[in-house]
PDB file of N, CA and C in Angstrom:
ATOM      1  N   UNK A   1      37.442 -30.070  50.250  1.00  0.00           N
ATOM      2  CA  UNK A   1      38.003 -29.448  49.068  1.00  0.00           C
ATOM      3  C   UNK A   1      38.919 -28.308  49.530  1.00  0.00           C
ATOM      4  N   UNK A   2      40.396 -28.592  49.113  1.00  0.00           N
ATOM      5  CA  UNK A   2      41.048 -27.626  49.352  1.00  0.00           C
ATOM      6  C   UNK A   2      40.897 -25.697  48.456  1.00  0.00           C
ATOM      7  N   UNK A   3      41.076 -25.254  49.433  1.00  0.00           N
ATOM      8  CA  UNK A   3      41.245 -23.910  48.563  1.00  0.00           C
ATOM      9  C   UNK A   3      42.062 -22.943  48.098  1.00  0.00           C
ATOM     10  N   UNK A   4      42.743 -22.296  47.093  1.00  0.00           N
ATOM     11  CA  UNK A   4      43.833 -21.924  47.079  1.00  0.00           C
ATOM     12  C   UNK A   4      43.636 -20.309  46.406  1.00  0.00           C
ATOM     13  N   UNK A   5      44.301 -19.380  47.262  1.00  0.00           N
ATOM     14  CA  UNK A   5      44.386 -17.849  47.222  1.00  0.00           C
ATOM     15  C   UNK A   5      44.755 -17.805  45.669  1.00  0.00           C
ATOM     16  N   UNK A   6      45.335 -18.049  45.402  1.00  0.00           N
ATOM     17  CA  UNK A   6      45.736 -17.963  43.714  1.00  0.00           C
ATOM     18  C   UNK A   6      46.366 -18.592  43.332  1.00  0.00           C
ATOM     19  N   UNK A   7      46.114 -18.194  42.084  1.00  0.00           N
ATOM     20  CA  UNK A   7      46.906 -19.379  40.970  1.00  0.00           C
ATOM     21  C   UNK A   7      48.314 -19.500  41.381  1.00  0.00           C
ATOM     22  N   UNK A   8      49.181 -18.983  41.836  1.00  0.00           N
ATOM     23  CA  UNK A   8      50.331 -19.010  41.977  1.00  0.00           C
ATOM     24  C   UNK A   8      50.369 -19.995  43.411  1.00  0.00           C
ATOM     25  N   UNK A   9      49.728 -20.463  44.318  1.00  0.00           N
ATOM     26  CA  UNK A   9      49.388 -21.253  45.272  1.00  0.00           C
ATOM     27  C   UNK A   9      48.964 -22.416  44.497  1.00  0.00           C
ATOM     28  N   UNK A  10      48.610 -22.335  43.276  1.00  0.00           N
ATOM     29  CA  UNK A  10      47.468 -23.863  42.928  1.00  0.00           C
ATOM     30  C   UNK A  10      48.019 -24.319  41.702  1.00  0.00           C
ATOM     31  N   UNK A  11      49.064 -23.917  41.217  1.00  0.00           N
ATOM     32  CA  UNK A  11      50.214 -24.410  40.271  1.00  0.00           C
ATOM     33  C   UNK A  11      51.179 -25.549  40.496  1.00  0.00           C
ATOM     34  N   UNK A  12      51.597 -25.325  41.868  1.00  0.00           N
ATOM     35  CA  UNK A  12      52.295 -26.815  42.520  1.00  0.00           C
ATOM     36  C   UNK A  12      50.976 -27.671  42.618  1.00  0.00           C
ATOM     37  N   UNK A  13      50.217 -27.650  43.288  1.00  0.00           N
ATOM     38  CA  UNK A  13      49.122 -28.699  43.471  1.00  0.00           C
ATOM     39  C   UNK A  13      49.050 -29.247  42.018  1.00  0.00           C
ATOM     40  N   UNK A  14      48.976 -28.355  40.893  1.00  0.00           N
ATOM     41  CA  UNK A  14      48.571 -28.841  39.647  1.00  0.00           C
ATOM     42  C   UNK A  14      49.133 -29.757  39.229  1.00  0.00           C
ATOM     43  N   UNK A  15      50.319 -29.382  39.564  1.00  0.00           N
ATOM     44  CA  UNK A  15      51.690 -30.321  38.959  1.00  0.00           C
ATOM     45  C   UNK A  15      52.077 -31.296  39.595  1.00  0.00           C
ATOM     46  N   UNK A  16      51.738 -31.618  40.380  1.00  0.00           N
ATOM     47  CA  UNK A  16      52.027 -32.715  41.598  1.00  0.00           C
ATOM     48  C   UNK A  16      50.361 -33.608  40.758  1.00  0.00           C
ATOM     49  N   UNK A  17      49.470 -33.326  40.408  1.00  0.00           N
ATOM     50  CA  UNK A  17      48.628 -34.003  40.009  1.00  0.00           C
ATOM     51  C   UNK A  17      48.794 -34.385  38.893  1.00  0.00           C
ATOM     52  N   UNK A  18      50.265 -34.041  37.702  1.00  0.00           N
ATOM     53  CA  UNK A  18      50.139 -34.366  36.760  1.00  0.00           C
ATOM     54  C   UNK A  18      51.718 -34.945  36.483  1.00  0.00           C
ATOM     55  N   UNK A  19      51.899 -36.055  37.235  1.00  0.00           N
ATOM     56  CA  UNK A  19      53.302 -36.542  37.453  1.00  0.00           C
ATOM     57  C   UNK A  19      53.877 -37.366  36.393  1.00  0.00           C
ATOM     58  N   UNK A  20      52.672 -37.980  35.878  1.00  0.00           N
ATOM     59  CA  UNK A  20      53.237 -39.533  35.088  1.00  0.00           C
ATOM     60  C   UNK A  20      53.143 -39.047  33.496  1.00  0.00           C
ATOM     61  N   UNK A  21      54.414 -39.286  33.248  1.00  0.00           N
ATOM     62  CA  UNK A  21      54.945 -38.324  31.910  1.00  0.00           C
ATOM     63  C   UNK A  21      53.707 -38.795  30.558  1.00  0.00           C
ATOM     64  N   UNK A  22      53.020 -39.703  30.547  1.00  0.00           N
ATOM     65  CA  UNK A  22      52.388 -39.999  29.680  1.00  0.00           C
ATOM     66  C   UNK A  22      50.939 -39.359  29.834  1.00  0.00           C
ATOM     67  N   UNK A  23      50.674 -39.171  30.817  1.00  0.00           N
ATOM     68  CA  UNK A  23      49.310 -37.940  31.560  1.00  0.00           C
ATOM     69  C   UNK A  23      49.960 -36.282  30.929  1.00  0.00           C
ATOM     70  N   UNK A  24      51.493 -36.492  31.094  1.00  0.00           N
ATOM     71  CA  UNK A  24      51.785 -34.972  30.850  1.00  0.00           C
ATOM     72  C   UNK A  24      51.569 -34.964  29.081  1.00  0.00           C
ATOM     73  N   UNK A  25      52.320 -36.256  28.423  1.00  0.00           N
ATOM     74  CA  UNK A  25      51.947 -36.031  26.870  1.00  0.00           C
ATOM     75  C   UNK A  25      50.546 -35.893  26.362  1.00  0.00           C
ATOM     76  N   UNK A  26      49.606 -36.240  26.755  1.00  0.00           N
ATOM     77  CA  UNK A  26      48.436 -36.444  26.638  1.00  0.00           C
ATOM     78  C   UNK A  26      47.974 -35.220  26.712  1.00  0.00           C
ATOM     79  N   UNK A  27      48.068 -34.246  27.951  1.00  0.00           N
ATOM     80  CA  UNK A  27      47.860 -32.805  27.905  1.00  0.00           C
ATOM     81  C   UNK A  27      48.081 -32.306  26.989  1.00  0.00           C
ATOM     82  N   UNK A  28      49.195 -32.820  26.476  1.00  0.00           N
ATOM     83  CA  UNK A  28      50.286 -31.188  25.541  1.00  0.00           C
ATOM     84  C   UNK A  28      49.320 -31.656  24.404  1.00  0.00           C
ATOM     85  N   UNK A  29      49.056 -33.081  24.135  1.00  0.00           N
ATOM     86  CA  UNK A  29      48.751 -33.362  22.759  1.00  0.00           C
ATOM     87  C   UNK A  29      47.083 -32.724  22.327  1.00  0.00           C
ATOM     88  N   UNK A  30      46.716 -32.952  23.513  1.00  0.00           N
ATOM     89  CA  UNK A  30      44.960 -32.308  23.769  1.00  0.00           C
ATOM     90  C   UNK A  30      45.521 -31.238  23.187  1.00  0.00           C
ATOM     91  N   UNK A  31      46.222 -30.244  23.841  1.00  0.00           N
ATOM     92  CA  UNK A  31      46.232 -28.606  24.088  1.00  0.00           C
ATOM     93  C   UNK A  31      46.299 -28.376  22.758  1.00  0.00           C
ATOM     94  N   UNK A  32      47.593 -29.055  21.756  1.00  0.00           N
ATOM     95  CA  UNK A  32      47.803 -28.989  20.592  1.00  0.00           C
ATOM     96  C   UNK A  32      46.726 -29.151  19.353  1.00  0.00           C
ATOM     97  N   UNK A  33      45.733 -30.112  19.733  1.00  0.00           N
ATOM     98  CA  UNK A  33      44.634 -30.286  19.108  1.00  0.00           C
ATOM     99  C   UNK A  33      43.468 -29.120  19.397  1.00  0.00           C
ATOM    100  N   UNK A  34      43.072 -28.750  20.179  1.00  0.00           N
ATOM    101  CA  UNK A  34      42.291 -27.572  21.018  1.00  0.00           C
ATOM    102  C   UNK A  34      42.999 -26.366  19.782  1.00  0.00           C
ATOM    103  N   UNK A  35      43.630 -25.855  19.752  1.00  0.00           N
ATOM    104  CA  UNK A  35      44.934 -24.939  18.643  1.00  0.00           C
ATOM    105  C   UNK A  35      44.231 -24.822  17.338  1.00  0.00           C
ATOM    106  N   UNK A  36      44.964 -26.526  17.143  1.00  0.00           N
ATOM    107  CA  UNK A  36      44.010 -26.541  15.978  1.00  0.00           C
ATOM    108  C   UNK A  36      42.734 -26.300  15.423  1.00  0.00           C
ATOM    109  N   UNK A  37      42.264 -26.959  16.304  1.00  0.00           N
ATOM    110  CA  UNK A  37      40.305 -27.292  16.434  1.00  0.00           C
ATOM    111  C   UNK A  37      40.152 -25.393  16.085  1.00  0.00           C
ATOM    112  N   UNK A  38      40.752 -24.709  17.309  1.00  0.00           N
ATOM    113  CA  UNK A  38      40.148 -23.348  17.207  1.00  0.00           C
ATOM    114  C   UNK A  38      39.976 -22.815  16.126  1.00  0.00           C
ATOM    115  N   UNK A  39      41.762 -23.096  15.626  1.00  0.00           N
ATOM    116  CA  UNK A  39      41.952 -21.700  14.324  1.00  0.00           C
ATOM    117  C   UNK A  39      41.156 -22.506  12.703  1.00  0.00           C
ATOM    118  N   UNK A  40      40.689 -24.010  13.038  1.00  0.00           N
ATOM    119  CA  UNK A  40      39.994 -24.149  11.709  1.00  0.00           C
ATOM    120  C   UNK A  40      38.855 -23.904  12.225  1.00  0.00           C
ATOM    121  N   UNK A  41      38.312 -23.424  13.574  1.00  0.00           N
ATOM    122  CA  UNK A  41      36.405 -23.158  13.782  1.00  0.00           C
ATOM    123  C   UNK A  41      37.133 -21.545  12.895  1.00  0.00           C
ATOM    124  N   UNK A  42      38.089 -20.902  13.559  1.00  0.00           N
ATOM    125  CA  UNK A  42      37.978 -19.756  13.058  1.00  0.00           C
ATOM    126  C   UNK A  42      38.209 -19.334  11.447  1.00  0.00           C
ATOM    127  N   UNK A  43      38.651 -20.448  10.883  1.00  0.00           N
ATOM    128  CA  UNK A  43      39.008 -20.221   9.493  1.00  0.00           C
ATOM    129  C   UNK A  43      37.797 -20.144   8.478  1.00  0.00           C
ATOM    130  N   UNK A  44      37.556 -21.524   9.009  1.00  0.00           N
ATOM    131  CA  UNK A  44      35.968 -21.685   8.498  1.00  0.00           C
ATOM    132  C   UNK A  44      34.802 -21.511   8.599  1.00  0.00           C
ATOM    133  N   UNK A  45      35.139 -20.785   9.498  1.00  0.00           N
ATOM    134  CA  UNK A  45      32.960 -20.144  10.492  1.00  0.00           C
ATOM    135  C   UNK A  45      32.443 -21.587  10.631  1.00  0.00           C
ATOM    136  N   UNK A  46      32.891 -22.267  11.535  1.00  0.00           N
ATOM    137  CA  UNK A  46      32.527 -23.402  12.044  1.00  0.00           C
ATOM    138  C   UNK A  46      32.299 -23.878  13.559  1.00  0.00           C
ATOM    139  N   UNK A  47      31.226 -23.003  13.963  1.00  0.00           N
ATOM    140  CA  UNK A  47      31.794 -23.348  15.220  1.00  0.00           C
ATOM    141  C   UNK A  47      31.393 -24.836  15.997  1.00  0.00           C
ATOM    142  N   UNK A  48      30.761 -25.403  15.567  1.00  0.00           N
ATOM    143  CA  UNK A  48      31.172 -27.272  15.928  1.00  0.00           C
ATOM    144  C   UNK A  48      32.432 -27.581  16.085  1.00  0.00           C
ATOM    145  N   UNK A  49      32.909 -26.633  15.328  1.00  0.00           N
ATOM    146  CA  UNK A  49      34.454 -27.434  15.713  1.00  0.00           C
ATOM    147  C   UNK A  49      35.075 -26.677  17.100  1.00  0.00           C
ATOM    148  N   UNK A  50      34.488 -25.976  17.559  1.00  0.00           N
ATOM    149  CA  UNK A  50      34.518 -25.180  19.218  1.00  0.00           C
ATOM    150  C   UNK A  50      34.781 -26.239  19.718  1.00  0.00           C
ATOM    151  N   UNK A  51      33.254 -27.062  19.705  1.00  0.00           N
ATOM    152  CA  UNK A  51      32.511 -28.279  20.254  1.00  0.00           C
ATOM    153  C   UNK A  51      33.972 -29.260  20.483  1.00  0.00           C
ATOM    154  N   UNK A  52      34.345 -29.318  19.134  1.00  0.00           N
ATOM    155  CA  UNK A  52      34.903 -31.119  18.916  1.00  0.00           C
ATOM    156  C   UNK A  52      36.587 -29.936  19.589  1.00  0.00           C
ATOM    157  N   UNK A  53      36.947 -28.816  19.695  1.00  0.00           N
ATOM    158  CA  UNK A  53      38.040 -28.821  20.662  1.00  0.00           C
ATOM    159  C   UNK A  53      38.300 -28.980  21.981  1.00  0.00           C
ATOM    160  N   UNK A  54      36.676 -28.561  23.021  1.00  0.00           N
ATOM    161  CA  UNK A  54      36.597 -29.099  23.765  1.00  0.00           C
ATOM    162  C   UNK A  54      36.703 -30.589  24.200  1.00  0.00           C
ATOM    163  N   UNK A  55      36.209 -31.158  23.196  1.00  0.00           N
ATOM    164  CA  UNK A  55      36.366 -32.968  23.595  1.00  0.00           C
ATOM    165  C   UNK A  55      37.817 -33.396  23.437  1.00  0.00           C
ATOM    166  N   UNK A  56      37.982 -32.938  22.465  1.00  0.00           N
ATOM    167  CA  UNK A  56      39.528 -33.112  22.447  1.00  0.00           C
ATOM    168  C   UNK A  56      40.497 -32.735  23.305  1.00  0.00           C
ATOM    169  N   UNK A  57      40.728 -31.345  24.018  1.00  0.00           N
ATOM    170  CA  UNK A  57      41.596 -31.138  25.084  1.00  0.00           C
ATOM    171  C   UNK A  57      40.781 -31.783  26.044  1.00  0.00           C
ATOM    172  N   UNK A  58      39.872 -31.751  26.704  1.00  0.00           N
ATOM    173  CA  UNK A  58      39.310 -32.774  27.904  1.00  0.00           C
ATOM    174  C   UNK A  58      39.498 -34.071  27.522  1.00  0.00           C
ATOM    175  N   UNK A  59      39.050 -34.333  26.384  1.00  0.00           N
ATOM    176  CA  UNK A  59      39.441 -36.307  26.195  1.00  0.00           C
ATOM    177  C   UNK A  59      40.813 -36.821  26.039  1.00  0.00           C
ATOM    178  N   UNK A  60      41.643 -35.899  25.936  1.00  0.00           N
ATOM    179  CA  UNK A  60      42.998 -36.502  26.102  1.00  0.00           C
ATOM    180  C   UNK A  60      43.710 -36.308  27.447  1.00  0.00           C
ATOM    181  N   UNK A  61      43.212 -35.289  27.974  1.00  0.00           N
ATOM    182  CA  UNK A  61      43.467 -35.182  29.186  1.00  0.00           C
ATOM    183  C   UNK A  61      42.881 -35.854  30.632  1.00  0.00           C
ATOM    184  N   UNK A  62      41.617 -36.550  30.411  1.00  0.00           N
ATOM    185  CA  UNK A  62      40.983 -37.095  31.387  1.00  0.00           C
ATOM    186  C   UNK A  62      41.574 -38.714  31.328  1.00  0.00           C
ATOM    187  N   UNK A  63      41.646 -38.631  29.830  1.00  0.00           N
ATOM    188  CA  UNK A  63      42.686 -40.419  30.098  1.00  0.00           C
ATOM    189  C   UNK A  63      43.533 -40.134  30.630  1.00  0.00           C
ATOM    190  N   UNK A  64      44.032 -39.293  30.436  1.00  0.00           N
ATOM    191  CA  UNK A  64      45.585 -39.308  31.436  1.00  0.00           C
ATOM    192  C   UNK A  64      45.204 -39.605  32.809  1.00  0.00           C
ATOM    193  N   UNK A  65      43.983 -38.830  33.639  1.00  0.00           N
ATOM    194  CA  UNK A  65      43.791 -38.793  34.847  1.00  0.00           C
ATOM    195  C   UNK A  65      43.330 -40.281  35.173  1.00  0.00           C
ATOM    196  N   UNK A  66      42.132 -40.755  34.417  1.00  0.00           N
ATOM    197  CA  UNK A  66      41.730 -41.712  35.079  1.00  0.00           C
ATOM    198  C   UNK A  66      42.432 -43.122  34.506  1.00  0.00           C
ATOM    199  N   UNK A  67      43.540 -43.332  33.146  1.00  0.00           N
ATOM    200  CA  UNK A  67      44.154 -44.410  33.289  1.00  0.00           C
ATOM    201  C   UNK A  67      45.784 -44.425  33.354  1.00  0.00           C
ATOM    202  N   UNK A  68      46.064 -43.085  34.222  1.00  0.00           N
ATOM    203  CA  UNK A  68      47.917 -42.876  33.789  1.00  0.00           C
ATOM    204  C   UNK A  68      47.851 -42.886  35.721  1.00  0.00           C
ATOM    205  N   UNK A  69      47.428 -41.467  35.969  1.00  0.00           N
ATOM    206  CA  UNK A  69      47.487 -40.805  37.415  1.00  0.00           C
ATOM    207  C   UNK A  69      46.700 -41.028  38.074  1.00  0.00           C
ATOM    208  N   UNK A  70      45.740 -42.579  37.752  1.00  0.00           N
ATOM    209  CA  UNK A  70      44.375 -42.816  38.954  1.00  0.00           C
ATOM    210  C   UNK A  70      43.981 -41.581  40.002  1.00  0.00           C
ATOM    211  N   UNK A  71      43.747 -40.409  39.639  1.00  0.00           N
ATOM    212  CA  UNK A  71      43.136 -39.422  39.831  1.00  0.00           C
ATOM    213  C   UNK A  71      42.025 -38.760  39.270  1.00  0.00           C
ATOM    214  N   UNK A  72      41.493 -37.822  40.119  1.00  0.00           N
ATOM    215  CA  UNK A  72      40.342 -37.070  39.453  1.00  0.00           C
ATOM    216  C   UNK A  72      40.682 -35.803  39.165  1.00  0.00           C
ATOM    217  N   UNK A  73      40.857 -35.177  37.889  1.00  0.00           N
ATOM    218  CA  UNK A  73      40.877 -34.282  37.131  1.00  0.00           C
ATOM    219  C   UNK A  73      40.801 -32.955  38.030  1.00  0.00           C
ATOM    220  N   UNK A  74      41.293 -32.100  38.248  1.00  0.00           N
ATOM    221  CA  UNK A  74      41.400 -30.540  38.804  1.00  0.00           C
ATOM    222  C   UNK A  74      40.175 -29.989  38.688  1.00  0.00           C
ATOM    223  N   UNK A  75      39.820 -30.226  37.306  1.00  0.00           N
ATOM    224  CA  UNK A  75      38.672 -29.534  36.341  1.00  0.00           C
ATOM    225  C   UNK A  75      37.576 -29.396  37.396  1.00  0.00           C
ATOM    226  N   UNK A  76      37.194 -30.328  38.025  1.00  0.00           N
ATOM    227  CA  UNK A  76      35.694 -31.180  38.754  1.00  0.00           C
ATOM    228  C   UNK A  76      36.335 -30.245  39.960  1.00  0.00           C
ATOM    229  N   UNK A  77      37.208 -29.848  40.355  1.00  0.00           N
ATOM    230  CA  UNK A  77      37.199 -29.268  41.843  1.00  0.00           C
ATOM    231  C   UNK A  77      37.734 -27.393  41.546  1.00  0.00           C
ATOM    232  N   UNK A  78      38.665 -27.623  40.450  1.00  0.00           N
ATOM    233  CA  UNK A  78      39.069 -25.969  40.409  1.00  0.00           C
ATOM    234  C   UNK A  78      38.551 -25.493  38.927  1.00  0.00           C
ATOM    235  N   UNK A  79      37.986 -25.667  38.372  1.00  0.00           N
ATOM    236  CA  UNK A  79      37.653 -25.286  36.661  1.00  0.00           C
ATOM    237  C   UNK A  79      38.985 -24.112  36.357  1.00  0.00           C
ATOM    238  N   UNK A  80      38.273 -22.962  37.016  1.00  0.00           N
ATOM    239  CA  UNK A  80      39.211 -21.976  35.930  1.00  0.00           C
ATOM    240  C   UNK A  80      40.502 -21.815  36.388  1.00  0.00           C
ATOM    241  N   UNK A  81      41.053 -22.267  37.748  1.00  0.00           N
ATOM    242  CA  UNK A  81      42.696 -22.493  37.490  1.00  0.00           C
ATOM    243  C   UNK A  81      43.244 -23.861  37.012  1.00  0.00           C
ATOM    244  N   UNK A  82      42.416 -24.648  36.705  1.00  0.00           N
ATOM    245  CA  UNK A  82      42.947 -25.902  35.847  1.00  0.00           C
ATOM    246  C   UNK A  82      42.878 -25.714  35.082  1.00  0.00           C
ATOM    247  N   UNK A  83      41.655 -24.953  33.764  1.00  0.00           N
ATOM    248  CA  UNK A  83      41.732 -24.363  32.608  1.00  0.00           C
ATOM    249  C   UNK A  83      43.270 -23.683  32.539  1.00  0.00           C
ATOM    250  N   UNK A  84      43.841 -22.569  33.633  1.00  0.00           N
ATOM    251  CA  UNK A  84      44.993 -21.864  33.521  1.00  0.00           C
ATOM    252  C   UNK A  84      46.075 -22.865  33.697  1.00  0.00           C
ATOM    253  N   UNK A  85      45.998 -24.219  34.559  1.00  0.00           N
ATOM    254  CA  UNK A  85      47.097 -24.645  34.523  1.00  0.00           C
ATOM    255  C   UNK A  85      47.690 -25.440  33.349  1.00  0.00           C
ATOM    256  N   UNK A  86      46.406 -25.897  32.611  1.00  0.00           N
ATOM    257  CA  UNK A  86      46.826 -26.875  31.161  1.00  0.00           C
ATOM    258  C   UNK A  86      47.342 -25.945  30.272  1.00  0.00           C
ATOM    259  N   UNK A  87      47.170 -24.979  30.475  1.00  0.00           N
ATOM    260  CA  UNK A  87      47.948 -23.563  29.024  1.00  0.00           C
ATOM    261  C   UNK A  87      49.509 -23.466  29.594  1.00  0.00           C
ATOM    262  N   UNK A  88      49.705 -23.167  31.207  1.00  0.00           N
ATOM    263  CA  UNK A  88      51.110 -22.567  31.946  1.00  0.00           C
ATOM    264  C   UNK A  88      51.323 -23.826  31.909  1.00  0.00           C
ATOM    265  N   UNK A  89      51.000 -25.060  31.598  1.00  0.00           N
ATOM    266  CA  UNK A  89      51.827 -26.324  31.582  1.00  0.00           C
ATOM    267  C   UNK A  89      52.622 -26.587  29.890  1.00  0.00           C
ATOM    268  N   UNK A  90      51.419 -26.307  29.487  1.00  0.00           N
ATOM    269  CA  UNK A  90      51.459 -25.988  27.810  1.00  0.00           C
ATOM    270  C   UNK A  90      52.833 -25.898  27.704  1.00  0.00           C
ATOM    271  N   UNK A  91      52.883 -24.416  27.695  1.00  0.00           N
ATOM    272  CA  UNK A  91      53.933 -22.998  27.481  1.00  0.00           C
ATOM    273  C   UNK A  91      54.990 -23.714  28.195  1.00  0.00           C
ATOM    274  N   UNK A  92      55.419 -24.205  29.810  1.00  0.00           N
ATOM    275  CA  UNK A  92      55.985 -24.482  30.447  1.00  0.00           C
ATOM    276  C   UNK A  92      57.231 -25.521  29.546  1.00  0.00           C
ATOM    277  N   UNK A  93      56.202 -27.015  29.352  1.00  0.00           N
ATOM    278  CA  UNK A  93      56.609 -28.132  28.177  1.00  0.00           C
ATOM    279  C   UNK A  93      57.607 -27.409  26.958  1.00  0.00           C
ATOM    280  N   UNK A  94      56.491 -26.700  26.458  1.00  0.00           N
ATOM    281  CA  UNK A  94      57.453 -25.588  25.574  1.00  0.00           C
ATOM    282  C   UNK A  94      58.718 -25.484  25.574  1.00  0.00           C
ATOM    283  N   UNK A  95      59.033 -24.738  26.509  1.00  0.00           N
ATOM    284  CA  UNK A  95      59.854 -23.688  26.986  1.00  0.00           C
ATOM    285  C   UNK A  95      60.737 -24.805  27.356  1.00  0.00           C
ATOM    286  N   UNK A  96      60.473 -26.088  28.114  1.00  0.00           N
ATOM    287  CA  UNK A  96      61.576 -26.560  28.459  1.00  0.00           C
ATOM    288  C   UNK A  96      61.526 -26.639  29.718  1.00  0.00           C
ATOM    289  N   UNK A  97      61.182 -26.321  29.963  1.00  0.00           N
ATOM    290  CA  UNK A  97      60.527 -26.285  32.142  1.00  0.00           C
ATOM    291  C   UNK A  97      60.222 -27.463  32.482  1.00  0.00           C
ATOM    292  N   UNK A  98      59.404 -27.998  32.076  1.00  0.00           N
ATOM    293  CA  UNK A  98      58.674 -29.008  32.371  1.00  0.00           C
ATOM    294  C   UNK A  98      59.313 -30.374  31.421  1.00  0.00           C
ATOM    295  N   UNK A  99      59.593 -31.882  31.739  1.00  0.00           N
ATOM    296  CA  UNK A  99      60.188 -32.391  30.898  1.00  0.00           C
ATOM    297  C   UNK A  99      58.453 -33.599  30.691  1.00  0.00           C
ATOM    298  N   UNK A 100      58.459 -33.556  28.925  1.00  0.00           N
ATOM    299  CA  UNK A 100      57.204 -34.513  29.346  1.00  0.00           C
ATOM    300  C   UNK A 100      57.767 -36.048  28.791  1.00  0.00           C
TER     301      UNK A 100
END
């Protein structure tokens, strides 16, 4: 298992793991749902729906890994800079940086 000094070291790795543009839509679309999921747990004092945002940004994103990028997910080896890289990929898509 590789290791990386910081996030700014483990951002290319990220992205090199997330090549195949339909793995990248799949992210954005999770992330977008996760958004949602939050601000109706927060609208409604619901927090199951915490629950069902987690499945949702991980379940759209792990298809990507295991039927787009025959890879294994960041998550399983780096958690909290893969947590950071699906948001700076997010924003990235956004912005226009990133083409998905």
């Amino acid at each position: 298992m590789s290791r990386f000094a910081s996030f700014r070291e483990f951002y290319p790795f990220y992205l090199d793991e997330h090549r195949h543009p339909v793995s990248r839509r799949l992210h954005f679309i999770g992330s977008c749902g996760v958004l949602l999921l939050v601000v109706a747990a927060l609208l409604r004092g619901q927090s199951m729906l915490l629950l069902a945002a987690l499945a949702c940004g991980y379940g759209f994103a792990w298809v990507g890994h295991f039927f787009f990028e025959k890879n294994r997910p960041a998550t399983f080896r780096h958690p909290v800079y893969s947590f950071a890289g699906d948001w700076v990929m997010f924003a990235d898509i956004l912005r226009g940086r990133i083409r998905w």
